[in-house]
C-alpha atoms as a PDB file:
ATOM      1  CA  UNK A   1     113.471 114.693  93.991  1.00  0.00           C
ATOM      2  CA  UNK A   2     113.305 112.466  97.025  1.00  0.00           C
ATOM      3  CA  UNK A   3     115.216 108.997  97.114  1.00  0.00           C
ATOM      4  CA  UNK A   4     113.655 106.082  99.541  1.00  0.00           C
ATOM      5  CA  UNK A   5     115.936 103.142  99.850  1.00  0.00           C
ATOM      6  CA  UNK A   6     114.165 100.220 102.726  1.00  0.00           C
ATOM      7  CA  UNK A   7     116.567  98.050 104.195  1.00  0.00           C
ATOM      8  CA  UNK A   8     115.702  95.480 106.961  1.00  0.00           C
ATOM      9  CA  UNK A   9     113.843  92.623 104.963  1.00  0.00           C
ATOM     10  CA  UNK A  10     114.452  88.553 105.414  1.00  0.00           C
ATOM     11  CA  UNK A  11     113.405  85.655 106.386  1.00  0.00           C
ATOM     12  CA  UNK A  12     111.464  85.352 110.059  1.00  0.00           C
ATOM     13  CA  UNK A  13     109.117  82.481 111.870  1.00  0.00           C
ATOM     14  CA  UNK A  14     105.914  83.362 112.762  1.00  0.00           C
ATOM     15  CA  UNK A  15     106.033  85.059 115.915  1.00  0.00           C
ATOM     16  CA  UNK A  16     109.382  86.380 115.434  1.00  0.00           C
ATOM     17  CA  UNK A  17     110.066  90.099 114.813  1.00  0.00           C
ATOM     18  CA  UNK A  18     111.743  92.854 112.432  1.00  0.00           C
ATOM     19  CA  UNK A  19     112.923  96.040 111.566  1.00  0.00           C
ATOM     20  CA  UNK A  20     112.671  98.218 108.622  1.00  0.00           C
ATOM     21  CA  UNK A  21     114.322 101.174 107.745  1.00  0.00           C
ATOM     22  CA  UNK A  22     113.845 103.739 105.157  1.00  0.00           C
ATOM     23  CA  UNK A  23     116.375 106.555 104.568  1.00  0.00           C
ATOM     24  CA  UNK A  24     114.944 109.587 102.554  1.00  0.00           C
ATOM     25  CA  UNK A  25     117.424 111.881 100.531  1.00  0.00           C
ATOM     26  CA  UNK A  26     116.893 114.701  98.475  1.00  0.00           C
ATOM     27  CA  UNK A  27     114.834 117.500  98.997  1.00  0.00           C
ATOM     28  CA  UNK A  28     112.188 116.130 102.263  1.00  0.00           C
ATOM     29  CA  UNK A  29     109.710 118.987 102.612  1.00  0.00           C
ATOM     30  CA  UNK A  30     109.290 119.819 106.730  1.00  0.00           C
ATOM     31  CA  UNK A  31     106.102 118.528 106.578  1.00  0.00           C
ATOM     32  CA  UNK A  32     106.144 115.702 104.887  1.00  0.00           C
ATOM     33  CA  UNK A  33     104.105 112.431 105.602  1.00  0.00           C
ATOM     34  CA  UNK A  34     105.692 108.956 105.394  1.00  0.00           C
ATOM     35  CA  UNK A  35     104.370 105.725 105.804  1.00  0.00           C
ATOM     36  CA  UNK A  36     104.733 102.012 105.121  1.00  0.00           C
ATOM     37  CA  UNK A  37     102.916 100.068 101.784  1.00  0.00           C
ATOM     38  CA  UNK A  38     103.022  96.241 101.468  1.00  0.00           C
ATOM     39  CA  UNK A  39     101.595  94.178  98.706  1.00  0.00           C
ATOM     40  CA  UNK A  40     101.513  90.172  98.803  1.00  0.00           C
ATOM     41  CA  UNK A  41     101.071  88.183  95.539  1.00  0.00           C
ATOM     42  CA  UNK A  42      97.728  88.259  93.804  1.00  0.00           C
ATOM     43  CA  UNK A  43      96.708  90.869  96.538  1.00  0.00           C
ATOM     44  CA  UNK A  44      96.609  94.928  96.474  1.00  0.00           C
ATOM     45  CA  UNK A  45      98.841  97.002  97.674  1.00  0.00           C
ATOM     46  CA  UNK A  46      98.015  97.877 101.291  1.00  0.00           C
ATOM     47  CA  UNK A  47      98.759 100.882 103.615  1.00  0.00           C
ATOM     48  CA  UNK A  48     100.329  99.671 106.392  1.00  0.00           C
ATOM     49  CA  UNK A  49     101.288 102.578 108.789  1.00  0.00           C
ATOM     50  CA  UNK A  50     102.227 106.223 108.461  1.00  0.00           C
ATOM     51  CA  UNK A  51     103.662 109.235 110.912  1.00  0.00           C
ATOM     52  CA  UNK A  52     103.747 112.787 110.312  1.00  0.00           C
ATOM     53  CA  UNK A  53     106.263 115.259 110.884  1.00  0.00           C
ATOM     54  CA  UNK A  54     104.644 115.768 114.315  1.00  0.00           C
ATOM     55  CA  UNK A  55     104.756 112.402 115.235  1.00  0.00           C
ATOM     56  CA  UNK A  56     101.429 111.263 114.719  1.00  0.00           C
ATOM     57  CA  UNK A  57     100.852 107.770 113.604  1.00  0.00           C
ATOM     58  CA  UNK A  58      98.275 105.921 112.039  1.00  0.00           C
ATOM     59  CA  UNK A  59      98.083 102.007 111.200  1.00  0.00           C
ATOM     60  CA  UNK A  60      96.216  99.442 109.240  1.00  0.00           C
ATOM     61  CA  UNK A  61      93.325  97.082 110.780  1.00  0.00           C
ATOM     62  CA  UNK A  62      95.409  93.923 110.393  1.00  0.00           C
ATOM     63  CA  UNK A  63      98.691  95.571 111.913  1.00  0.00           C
ATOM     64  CA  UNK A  64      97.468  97.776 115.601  1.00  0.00           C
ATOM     65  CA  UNK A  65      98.798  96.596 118.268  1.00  0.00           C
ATOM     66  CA  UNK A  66     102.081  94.560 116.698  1.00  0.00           C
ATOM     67  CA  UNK A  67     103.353  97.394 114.507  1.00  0.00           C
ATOM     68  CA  UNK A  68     105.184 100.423 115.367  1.00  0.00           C
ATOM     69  CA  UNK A  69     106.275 102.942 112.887  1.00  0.00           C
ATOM     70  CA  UNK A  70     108.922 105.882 114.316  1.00  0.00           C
ATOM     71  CA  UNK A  71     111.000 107.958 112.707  1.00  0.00           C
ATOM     72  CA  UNK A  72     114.144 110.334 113.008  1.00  0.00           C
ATOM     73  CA  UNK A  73     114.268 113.481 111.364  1.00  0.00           C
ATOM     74  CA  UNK A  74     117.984 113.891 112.245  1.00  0.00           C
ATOM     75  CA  UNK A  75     118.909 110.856 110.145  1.00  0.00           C
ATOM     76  CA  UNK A  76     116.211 111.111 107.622  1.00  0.00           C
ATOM     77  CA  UNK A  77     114.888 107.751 108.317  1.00  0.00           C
ATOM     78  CA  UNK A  78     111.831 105.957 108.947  1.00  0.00           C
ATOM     79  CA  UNK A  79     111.600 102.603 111.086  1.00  0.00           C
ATOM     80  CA  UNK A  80     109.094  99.700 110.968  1.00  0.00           C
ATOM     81  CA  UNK A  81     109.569  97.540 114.090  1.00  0.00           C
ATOM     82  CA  UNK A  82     107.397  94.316 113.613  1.00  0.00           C
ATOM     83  CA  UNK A  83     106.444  92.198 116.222  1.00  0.00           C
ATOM     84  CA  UNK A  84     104.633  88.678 116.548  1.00  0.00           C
ATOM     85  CA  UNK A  85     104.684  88.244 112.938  1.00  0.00           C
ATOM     86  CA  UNK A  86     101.896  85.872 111.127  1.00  0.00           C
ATOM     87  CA  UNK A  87     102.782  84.145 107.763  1.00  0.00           C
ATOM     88  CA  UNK A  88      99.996  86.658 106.400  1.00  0.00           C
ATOM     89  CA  UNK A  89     102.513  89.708 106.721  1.00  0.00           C
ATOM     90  CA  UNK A  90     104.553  88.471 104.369  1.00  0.00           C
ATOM     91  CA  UNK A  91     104.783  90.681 101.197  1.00  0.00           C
ATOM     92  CA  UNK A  92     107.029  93.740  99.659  1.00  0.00           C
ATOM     93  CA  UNK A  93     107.371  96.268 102.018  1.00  0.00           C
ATOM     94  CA  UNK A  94     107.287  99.922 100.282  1.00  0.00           C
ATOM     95  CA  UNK A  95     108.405 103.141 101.920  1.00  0.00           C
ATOM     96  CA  UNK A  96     106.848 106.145 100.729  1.00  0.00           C
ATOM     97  CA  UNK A  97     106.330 110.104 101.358  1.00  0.00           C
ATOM     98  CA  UNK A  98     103.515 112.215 100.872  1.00  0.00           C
ATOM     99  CA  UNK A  99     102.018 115.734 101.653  1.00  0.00           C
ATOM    100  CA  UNK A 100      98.953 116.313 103.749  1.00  0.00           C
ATOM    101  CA  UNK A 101      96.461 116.603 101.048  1.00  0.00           C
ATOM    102  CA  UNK A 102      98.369 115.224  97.729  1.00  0.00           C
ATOM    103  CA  UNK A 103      98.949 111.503  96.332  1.00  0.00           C
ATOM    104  CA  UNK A 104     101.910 109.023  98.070  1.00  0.00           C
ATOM    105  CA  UNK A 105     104.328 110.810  95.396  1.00  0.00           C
ATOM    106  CA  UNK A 106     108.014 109.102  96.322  1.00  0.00           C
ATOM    107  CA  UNK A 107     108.574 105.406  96.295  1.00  0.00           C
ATOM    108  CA  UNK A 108     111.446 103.086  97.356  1.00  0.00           C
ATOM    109  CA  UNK A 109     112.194  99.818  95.663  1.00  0.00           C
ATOM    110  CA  UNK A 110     111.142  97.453  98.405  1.00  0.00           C
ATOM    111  CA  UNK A 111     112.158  95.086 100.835  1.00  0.00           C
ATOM    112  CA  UNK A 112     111.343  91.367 100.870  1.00  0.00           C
ATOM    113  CA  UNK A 113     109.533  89.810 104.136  1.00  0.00           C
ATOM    114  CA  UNK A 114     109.233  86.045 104.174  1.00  0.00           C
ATOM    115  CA  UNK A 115     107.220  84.761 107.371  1.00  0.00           C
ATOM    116  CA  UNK A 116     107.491  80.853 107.159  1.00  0.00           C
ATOM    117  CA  UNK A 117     108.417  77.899 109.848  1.00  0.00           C
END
C-alpha cells in the first residue's frame, strides 16, 4: 500500500512562510488525488488543498490566495508552500491520497506547524 511521510514542519512568526513536503511510496495509482489535511486542538480536521494528477488544484476558504500546493510526479512528492502565515494556521499538517470518487484512503503521520511571535 502507499506510504506518506510530511516533512517541512516548525516553528514560524506570523507572516513568515513554509514548506511542506510529502513523499508517496508504494504502489501511487496514475491518477491519484493528493491533498493537504490540518487539524488544530479542539477543532476538526480540515481540508486544506488538493491537486490532481493533471495538475488541478483546489483550496480551502481560509487558505486562497497564501497557499500553494504543487507536486512532482518524478519524485513522488507533494509540496505545501505557505505564505503570510496567521497564528490560526497552526495545527498538524496531514498528507493524504485519494481516487476521484472514493474516501482520502492513505495517511501520513503529520507534521507540526507552530505560528507564534
Amino acid at each position: 500500500q502507499v506510504k506518506l511521510v510530511e516533512s517541512g514542519g516548525g516553528l514560524v512568526q506570523p507572516g513568515g512562510s513554509l514548506r511542506l513536503s510529502c513523499v508517496a511510496s508504494g504502489s501511487v495509482g496514475s491518477r491519484v488525488i493528493m491533498g493537504w489535511y490540518r487539524q488544530a486542538p479542539g477543532k476538526e480536521r480540515e481540508l486544506v488543498a488538493s491537486i490532481t494528477s493533471d495538475g488541478s488544484a483546489n483550496y480551502g476558504d481560509s487558505v486562497k490566495g497564501r497557499f500553494t500546493i504543487s507536486r512532482d510526479d518524478a519524485k513522488n512528492t507533494v509540496y505545501l508552500q505557505m505564505n503570510s502565515l496567521k497564528p490560526d494556521d497552526t495545527a498538524v499538517y496531514y498528507c493524504a491520497t485519494k481516487t476521484l470518487y472514493g474516501p482520502w484512503s492513505s495517511w501520513g503521520q503529520g507534521t507540526q506547524v507552530t505560528v507564534s511571535s
